[in-house]
C-alpha atoms as a PDB file:
ATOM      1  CA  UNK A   1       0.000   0.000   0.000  1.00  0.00           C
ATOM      2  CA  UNK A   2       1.003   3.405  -1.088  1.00  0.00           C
ATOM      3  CA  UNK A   3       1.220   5.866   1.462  1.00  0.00           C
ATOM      4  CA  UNK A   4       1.137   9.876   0.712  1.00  0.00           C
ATOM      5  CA  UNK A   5       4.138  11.387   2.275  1.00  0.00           C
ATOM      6  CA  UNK A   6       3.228  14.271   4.236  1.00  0.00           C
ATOM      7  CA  UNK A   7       4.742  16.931   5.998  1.00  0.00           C
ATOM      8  CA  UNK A   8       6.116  15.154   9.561  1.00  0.00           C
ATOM      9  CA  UNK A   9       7.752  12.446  10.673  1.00  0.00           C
ATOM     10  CA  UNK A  10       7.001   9.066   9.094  1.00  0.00           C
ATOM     11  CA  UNK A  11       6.058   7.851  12.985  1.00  0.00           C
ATOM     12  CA  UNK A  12       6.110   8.914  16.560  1.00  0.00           C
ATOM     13  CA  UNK A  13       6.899   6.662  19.872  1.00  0.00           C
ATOM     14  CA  UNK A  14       3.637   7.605  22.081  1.00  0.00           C
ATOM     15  CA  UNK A  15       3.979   7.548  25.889  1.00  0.00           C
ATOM     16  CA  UNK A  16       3.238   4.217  26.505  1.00  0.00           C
ATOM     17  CA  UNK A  17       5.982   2.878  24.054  1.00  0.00           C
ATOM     18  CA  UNK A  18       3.420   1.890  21.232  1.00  0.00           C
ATOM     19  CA  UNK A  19       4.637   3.233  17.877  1.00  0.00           C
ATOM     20  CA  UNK A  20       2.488   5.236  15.799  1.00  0.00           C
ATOM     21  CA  UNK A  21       2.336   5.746  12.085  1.00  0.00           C
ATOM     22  CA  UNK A  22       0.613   7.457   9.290  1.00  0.00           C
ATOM     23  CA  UNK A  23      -0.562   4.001   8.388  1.00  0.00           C
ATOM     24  CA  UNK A  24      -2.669   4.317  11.832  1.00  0.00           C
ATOM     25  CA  UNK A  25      -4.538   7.395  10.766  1.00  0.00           C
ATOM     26  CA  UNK A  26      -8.084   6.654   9.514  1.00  0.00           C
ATOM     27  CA  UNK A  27      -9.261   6.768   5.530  1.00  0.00           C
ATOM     28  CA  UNK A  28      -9.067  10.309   4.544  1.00  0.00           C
ATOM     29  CA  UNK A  29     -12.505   9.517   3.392  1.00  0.00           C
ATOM     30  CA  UNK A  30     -13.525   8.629   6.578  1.00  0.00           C
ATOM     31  CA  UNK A  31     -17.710   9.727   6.796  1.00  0.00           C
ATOM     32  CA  UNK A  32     -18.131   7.650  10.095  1.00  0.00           C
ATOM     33  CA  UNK A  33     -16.201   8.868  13.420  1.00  0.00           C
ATOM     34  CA  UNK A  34     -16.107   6.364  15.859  1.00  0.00           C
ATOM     35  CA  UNK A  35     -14.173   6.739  19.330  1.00  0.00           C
ATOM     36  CA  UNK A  36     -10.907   4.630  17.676  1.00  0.00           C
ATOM     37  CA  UNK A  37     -11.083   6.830  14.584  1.00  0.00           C
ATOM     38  CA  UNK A  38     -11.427  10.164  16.711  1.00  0.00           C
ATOM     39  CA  UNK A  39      -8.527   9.154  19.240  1.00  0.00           C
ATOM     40  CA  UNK A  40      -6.260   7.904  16.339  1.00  0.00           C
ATOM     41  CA  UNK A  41      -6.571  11.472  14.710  1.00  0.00           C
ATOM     42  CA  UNK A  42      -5.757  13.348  18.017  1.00  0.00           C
ATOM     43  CA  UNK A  43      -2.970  11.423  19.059  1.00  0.00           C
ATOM     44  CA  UNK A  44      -1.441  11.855  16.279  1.00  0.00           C
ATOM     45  CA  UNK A  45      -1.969  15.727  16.339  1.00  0.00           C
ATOM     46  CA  UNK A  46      -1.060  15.327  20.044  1.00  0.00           C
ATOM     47  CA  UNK A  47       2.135  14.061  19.583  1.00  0.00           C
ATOM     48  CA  UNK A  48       3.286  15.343  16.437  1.00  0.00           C
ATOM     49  CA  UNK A  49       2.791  12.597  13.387  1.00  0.00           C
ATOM     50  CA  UNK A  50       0.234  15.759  11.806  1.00  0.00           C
ATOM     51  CA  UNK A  51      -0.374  19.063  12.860  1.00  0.00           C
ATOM     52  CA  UNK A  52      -3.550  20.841  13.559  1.00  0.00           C
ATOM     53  CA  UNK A  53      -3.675  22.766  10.049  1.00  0.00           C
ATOM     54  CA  UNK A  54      -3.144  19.107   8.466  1.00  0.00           C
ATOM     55  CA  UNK A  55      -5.534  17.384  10.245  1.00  0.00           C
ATOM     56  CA  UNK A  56      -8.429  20.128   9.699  1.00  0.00           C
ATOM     57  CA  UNK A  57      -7.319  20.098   5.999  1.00  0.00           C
ATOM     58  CA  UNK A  58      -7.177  16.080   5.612  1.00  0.00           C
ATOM     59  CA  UNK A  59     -10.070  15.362   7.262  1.00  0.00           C
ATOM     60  CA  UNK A  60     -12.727  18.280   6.668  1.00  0.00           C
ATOM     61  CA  UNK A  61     -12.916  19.022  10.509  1.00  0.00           C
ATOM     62  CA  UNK A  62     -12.916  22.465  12.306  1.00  0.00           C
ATOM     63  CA  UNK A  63     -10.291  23.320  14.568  1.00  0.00           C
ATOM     64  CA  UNK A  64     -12.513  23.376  17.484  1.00  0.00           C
ATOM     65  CA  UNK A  65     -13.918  19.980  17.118  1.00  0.00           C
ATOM     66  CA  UNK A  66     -10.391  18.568  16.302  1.00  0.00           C
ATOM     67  CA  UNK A  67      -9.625  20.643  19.894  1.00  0.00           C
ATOM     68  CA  UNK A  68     -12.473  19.075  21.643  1.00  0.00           C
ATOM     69  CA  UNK A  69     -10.894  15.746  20.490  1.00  0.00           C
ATOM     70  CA  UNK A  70      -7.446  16.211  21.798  1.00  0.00           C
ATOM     71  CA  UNK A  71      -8.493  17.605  25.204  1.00  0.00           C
ATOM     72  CA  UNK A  72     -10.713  14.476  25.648  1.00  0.00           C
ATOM     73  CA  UNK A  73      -7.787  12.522  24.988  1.00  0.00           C
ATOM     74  CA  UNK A  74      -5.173  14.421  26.990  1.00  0.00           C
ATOM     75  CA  UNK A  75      -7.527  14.409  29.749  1.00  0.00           C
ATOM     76  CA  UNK A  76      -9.715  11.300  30.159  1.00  0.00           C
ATOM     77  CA  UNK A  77      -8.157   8.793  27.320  1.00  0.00           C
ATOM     78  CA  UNK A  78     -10.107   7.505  24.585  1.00  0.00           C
ATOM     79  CA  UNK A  79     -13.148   6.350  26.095  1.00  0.00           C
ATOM     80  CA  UNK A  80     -14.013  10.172  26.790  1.00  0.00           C
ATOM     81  CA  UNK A  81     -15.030  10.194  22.892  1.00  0.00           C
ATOM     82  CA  UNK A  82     -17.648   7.667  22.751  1.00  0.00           C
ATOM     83  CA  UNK A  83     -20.968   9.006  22.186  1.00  0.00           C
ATOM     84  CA  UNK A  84     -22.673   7.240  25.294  1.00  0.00           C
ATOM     85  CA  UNK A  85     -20.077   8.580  27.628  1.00  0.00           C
ATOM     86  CA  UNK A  86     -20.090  12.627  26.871  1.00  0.00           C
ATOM     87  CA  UNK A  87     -22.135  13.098  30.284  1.00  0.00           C
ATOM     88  CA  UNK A  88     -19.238  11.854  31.767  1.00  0.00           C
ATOM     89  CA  UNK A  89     -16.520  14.105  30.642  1.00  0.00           C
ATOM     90  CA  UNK A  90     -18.434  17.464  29.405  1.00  0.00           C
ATOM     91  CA  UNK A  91     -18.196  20.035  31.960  1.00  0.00           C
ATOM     92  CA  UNK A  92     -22.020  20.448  33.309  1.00  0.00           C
ATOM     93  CA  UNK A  93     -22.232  24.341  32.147  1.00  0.00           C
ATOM     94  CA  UNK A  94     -22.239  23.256  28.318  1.00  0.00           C
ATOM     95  CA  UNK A  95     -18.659  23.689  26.326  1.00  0.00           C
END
C-alpha cells in the first residue's frame, strides 16, 4: 500500500511505548467517526505525526472539534469520545 508522504515524521513513539504511524490514521474519506477513529486522529496531532492545520485540511474538521478531540484525549483517554459517555466528561455548564 502506497502511502502519501506528508509533511512530519514518518512515525512517533507515544507515551506508553506503542509506535504510531501514518498508516494508523483513519481513511481520509472517513464519513463515520467512531471513538478509535477520533482518538487515532488526536494522538497523532497530540504528539506530532500531523499538525492541527493538516488534520483540519485532511479530514474536513474544524479546529474546534479537532480541539475538543485532543483535550478528551489528553484528559480522560479515549473512552471520553464515545458518544454514550459525553455526560461523563463534558463540563455540566455546556462547552
Amino acid at each position: 500500500m502506497y502511502l502519501k508522504r506528508g509533511r512530519g515524521p514518518a512515525v512517533v513513539t507515544l507515551p506508553n511505548g506503542q509506535v504510531m504511524s501514518r498508516s494508523d490514521l483513519p481513511d481520509p474519506d472517513t464519513k463515520r467517526w467512531v471513538a478509535s477513529r477520533k482518538a487515532a486522529v488526536a494522538r497523532g496531532v497530540l504528539y506530532g505525526l500531523m499538525s492541527v492545520e493538516d488534520a483540519c485540511t485532511t479530514y474536513g474538521l474544524s479546529s474546534e472539534e479537532l480541539a475538543s478531540w485532543t483535550r478528551a484525549v489528553e484528559v480522560h483517554g479515549d473512552a471520553a469520545l464515545r458518544a454514550t459517555r459525553l455526560r461523563l466528561y463534558r463540563p455540566a455548564g455546556g462547552s
